[in-house]
PDB file of N, CA and C in Angstrom:
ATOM      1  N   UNK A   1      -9.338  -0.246 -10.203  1.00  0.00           N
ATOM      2  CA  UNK A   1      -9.766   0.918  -9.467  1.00  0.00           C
ATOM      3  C   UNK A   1      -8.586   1.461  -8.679  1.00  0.00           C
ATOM      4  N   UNK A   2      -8.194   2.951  -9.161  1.00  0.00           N
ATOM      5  CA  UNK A   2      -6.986   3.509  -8.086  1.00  0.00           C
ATOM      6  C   UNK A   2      -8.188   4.003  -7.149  1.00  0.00           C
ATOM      7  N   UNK A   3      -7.140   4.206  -5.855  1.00  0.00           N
ATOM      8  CA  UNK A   3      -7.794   4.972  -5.196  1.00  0.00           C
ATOM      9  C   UNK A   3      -6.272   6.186  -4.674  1.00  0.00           C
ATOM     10  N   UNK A   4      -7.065   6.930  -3.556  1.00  0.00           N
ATOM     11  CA  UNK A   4      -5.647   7.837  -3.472  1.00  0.00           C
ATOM     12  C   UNK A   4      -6.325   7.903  -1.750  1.00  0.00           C
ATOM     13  N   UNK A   5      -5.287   8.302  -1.014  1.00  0.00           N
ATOM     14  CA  UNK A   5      -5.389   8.578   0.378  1.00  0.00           C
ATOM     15  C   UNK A   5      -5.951  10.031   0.310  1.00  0.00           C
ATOM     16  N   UNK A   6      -7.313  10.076   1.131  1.00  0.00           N
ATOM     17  CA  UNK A   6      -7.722  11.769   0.859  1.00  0.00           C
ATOM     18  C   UNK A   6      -6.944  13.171   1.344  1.00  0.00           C
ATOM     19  N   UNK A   7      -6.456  12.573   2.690  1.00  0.00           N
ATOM     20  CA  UNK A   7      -6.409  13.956   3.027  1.00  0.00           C
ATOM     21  C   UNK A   7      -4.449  13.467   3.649  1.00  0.00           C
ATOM     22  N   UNK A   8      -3.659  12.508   3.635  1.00  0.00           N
ATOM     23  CA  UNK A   8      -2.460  12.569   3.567  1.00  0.00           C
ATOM     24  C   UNK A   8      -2.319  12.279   5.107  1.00  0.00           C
ATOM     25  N   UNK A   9      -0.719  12.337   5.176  1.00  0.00           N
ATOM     26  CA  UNK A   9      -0.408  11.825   6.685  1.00  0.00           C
ATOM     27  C   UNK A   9       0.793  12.756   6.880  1.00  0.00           C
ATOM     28  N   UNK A  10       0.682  13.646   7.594  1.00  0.00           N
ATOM     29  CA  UNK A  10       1.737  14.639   8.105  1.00  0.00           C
ATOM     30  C   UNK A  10       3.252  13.805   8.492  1.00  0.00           C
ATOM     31  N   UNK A  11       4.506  13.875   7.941  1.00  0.00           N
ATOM     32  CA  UNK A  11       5.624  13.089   8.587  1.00  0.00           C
ATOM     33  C   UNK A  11       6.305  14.049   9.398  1.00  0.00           C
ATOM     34  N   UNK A  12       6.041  14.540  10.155  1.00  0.00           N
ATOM     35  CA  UNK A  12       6.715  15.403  11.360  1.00  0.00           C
ATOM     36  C   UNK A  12       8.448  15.858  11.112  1.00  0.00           C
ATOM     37  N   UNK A  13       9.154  14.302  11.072  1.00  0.00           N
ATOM     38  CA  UNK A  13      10.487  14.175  10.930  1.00  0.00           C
ATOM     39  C   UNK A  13      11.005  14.728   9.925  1.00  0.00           C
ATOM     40  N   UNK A  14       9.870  14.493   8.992  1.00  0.00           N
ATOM     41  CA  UNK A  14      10.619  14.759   7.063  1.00  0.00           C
ATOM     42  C   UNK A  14       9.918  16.498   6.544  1.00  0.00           C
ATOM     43  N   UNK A  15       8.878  16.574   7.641  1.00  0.00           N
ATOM     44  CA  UNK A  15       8.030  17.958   6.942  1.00  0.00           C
ATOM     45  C   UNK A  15       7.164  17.940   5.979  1.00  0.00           C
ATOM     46  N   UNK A  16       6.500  16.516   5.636  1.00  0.00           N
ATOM     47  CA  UNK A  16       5.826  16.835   4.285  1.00  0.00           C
ATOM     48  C   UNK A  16       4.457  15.929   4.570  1.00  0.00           C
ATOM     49  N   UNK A  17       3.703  16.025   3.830  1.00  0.00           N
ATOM     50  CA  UNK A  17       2.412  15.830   3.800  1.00  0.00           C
ATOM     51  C   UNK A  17       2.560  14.304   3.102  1.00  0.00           C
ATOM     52  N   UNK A  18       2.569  13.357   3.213  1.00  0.00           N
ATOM     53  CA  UNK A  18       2.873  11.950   2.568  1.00  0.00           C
ATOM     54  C   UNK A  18       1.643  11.333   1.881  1.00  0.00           C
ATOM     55  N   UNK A  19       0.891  11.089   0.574  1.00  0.00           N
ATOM     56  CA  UNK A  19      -0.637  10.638   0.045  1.00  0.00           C
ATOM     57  C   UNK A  19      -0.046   9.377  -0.336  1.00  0.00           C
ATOM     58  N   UNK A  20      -0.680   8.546  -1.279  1.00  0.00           N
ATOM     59  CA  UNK A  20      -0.685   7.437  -1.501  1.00  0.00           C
ATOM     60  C   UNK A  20      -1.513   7.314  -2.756  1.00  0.00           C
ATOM     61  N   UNK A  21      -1.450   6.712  -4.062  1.00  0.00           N
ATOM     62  CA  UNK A  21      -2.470   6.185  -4.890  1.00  0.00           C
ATOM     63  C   UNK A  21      -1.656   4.836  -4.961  1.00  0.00           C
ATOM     64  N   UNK A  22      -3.173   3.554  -5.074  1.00  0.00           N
ATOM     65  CA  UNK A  22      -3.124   2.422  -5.163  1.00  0.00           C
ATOM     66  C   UNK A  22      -4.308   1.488  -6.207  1.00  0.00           C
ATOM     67  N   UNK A  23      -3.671   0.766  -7.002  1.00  0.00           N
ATOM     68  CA  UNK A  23      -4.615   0.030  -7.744  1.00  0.00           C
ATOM     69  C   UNK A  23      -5.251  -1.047  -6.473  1.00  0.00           C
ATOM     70  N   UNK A  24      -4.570  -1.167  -5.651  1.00  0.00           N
ATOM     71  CA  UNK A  24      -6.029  -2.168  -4.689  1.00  0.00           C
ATOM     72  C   UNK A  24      -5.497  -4.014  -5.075  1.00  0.00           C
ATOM     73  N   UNK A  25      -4.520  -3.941  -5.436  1.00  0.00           N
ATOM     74  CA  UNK A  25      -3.951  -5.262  -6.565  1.00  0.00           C
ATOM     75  C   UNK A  25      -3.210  -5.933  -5.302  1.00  0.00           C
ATOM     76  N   UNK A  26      -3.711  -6.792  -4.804  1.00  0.00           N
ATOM     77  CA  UNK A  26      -2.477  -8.078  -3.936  1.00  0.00           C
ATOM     78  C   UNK A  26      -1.871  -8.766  -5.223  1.00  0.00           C
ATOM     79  N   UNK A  27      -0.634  -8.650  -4.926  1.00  0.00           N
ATOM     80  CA  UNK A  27       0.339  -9.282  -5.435  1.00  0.00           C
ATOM     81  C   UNK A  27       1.338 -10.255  -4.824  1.00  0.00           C
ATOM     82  N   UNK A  28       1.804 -11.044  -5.781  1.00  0.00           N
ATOM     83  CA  UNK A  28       2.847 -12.230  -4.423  1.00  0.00           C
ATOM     84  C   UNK A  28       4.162 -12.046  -5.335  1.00  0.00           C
ATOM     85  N   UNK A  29       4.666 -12.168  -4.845  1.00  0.00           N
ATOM     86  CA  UNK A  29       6.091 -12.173  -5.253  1.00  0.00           C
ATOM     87  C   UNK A  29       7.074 -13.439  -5.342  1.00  0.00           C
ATOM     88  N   UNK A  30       6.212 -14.358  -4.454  1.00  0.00           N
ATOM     89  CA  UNK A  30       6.877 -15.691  -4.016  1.00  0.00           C
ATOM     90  C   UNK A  30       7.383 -15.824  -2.948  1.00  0.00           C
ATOM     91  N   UNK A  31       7.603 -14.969  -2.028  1.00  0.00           N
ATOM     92  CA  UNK A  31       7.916 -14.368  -0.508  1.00  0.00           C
ATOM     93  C   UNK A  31       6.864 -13.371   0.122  1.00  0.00           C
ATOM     94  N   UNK A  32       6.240 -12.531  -0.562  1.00  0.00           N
ATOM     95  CA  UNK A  32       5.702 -11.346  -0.206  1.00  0.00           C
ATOM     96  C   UNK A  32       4.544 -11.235  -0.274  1.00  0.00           C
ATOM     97  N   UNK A  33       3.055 -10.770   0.338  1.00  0.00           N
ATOM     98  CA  UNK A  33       2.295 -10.543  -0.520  1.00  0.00           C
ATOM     99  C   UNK A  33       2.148  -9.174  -0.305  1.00  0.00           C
ATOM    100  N   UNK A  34       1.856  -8.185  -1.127  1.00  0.00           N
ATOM    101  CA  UNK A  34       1.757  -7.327  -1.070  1.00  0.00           C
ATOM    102  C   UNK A  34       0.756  -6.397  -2.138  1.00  0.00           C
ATOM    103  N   UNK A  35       0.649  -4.873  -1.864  1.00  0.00           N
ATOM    104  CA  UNK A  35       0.539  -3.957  -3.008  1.00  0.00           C
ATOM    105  C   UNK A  35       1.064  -2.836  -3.145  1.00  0.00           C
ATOM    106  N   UNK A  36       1.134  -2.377  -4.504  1.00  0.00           N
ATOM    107  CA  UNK A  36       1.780  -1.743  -5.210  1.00  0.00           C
ATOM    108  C   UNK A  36       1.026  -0.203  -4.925  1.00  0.00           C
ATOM    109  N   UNK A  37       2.164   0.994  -4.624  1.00  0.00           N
ATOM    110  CA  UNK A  37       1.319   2.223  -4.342  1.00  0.00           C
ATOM    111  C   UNK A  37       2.436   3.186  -4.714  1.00  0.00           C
ATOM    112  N   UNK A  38       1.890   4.302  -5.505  1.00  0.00           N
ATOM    113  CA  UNK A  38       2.605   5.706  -6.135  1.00  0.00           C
ATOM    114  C   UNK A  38       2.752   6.584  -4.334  1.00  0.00           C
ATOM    115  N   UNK A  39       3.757   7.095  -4.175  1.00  0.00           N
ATOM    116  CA  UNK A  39       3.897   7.614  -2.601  1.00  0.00           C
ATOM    117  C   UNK A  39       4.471   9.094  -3.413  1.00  0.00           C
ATOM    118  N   UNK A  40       3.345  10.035  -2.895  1.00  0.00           N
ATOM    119  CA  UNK A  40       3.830  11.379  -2.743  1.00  0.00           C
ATOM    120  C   UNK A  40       3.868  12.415  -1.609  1.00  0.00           C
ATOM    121  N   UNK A  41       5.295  13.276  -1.728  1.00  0.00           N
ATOM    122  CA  UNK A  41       5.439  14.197  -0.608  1.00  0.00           C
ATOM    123  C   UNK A  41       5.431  15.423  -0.937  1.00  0.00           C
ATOM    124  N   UNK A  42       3.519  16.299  -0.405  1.00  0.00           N
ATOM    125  CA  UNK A  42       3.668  17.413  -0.800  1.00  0.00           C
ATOM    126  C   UNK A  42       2.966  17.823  -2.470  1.00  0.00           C
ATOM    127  N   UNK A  43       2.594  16.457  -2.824  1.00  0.00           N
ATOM    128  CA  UNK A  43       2.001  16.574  -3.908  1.00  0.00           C
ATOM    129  C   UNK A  43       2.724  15.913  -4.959  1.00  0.00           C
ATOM    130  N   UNK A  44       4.251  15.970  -4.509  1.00  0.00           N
ATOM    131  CA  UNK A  44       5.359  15.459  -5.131  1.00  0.00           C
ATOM    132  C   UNK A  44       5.701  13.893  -5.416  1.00  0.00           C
ATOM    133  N   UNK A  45       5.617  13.096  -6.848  1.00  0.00           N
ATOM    134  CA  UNK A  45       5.803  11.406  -6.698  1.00  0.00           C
ATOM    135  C   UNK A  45       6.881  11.156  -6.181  1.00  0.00           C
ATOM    136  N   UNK A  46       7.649  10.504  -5.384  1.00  0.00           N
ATOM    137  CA  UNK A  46       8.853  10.315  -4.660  1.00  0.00           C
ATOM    138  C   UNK A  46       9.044   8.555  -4.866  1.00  0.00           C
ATOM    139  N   UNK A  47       7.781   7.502  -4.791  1.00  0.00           N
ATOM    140  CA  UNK A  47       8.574   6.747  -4.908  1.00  0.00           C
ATOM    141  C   UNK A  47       6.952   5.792  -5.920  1.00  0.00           C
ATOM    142  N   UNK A  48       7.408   5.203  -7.044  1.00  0.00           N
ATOM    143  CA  UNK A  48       6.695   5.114  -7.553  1.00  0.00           C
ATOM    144  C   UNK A  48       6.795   3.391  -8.101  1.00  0.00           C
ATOM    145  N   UNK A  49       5.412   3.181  -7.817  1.00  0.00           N
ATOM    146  CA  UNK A  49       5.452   0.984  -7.290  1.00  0.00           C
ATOM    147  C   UNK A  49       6.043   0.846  -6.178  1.00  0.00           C
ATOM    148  N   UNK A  50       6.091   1.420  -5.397  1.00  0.00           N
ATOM    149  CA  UNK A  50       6.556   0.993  -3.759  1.00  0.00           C
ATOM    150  C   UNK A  50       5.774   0.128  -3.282  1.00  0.00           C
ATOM    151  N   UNK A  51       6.532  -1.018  -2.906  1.00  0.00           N
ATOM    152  CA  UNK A  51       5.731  -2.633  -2.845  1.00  0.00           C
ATOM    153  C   UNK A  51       5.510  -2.566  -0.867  1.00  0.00           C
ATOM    154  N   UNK A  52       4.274  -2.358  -0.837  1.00  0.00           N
ATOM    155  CA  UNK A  52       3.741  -2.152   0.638  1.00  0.00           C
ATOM    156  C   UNK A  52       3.150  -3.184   1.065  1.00  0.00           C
ATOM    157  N   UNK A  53       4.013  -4.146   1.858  1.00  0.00           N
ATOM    158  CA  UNK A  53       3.832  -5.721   2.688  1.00  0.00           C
ATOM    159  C   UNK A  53       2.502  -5.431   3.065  1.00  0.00           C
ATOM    160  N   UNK A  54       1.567  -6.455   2.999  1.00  0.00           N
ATOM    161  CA  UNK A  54       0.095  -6.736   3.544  1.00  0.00           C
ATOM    162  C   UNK A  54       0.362  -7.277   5.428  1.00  0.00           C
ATOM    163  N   UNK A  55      -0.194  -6.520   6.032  1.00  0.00           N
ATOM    164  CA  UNK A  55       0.311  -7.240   7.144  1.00  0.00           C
ATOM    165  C   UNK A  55      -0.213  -8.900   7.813  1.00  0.00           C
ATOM    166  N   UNK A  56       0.203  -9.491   8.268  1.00  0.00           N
ATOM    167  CA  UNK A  56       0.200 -11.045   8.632  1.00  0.00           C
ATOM    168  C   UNK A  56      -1.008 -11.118   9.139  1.00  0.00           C
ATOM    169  N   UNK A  57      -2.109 -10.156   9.805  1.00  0.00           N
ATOM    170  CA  UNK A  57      -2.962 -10.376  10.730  1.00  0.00           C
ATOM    171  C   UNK A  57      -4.515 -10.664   8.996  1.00  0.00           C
ATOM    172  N   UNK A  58      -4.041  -9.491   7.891  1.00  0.00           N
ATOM    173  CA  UNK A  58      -4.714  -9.837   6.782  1.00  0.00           C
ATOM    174  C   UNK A  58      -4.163 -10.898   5.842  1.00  0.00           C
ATOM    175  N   UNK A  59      -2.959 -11.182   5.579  1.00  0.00           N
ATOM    176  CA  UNK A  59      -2.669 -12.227   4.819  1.00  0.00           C
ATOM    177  C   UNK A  59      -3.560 -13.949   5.765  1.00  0.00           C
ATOM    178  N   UNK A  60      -3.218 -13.792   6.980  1.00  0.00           N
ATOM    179  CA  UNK A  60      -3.897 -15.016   7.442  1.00  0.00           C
ATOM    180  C   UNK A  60      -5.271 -15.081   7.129  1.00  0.00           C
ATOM    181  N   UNK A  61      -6.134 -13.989   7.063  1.00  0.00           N
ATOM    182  CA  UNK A  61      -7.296 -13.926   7.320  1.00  0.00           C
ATOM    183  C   UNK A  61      -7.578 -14.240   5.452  1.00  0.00           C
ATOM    184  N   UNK A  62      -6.898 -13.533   4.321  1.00  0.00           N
ATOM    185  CA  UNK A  62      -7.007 -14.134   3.129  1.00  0.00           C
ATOM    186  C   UNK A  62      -6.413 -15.645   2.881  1.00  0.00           C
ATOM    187  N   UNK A  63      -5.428 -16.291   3.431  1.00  0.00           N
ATOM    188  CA  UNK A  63      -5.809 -17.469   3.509  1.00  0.00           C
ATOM    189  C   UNK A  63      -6.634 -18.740   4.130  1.00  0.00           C
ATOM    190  N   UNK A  64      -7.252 -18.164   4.871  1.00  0.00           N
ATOM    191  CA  UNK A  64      -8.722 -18.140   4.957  1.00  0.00           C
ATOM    192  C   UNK A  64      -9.682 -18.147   4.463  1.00  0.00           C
ATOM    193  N   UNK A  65      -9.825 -17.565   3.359  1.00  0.00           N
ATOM    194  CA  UNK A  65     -10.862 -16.777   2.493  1.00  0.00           C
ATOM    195  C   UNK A  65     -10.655 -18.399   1.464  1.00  0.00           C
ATOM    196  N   UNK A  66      -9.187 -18.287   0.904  1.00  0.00           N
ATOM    197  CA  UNK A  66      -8.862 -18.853   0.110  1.00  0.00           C
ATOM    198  C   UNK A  66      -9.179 -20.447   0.435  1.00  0.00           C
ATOM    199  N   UNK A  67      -9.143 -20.921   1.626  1.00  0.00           N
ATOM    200  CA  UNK A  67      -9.293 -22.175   1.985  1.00  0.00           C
ATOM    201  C   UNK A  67     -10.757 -23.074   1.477  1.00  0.00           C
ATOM    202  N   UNK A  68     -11.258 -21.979   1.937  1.00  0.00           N
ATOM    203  CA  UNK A  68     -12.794 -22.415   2.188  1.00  0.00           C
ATOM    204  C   UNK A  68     -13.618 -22.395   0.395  1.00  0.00           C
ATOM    205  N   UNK A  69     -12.416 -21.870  -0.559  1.00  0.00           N
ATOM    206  CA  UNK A  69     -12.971 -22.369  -1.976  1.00  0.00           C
ATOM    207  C   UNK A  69     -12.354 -23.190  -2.184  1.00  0.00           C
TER     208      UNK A  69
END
């Protein structure tokens, strides 16, 4: 399942409207966990599989998840 950010995030600094589509996929890297997201500015793909760190407060809480099976 992609999903896409609906309505975007204004970057003030850069001028552009910033969206996001994401398959929703945690991935590990062996250091990292993360997911994978298409980043556009303006409508425009700019950076495409941009590996976006899960932050520590959810990785703890999925190893958590993971414990308890």
């Amino acid at each position: 399942m992609t999903t896409t950010a609906p309505e975007g995030q204004l970057k003030p600094d850069i001028g552009v409207i910033e969206t996001t589509e994401s398959d929703n996929i945690l991935r590990w890297d062996g250091t990292n966990l993360y997911v994978e997201q298409d980043v556009y500015h303006n409508g425009q793909l700019v950076h495409r599989r941009y590996k976006r760190r899960v932050t520590k407060h959810v990785a703890q809480a999925l190893a958590l998840v993971l414990a308890q099976h």
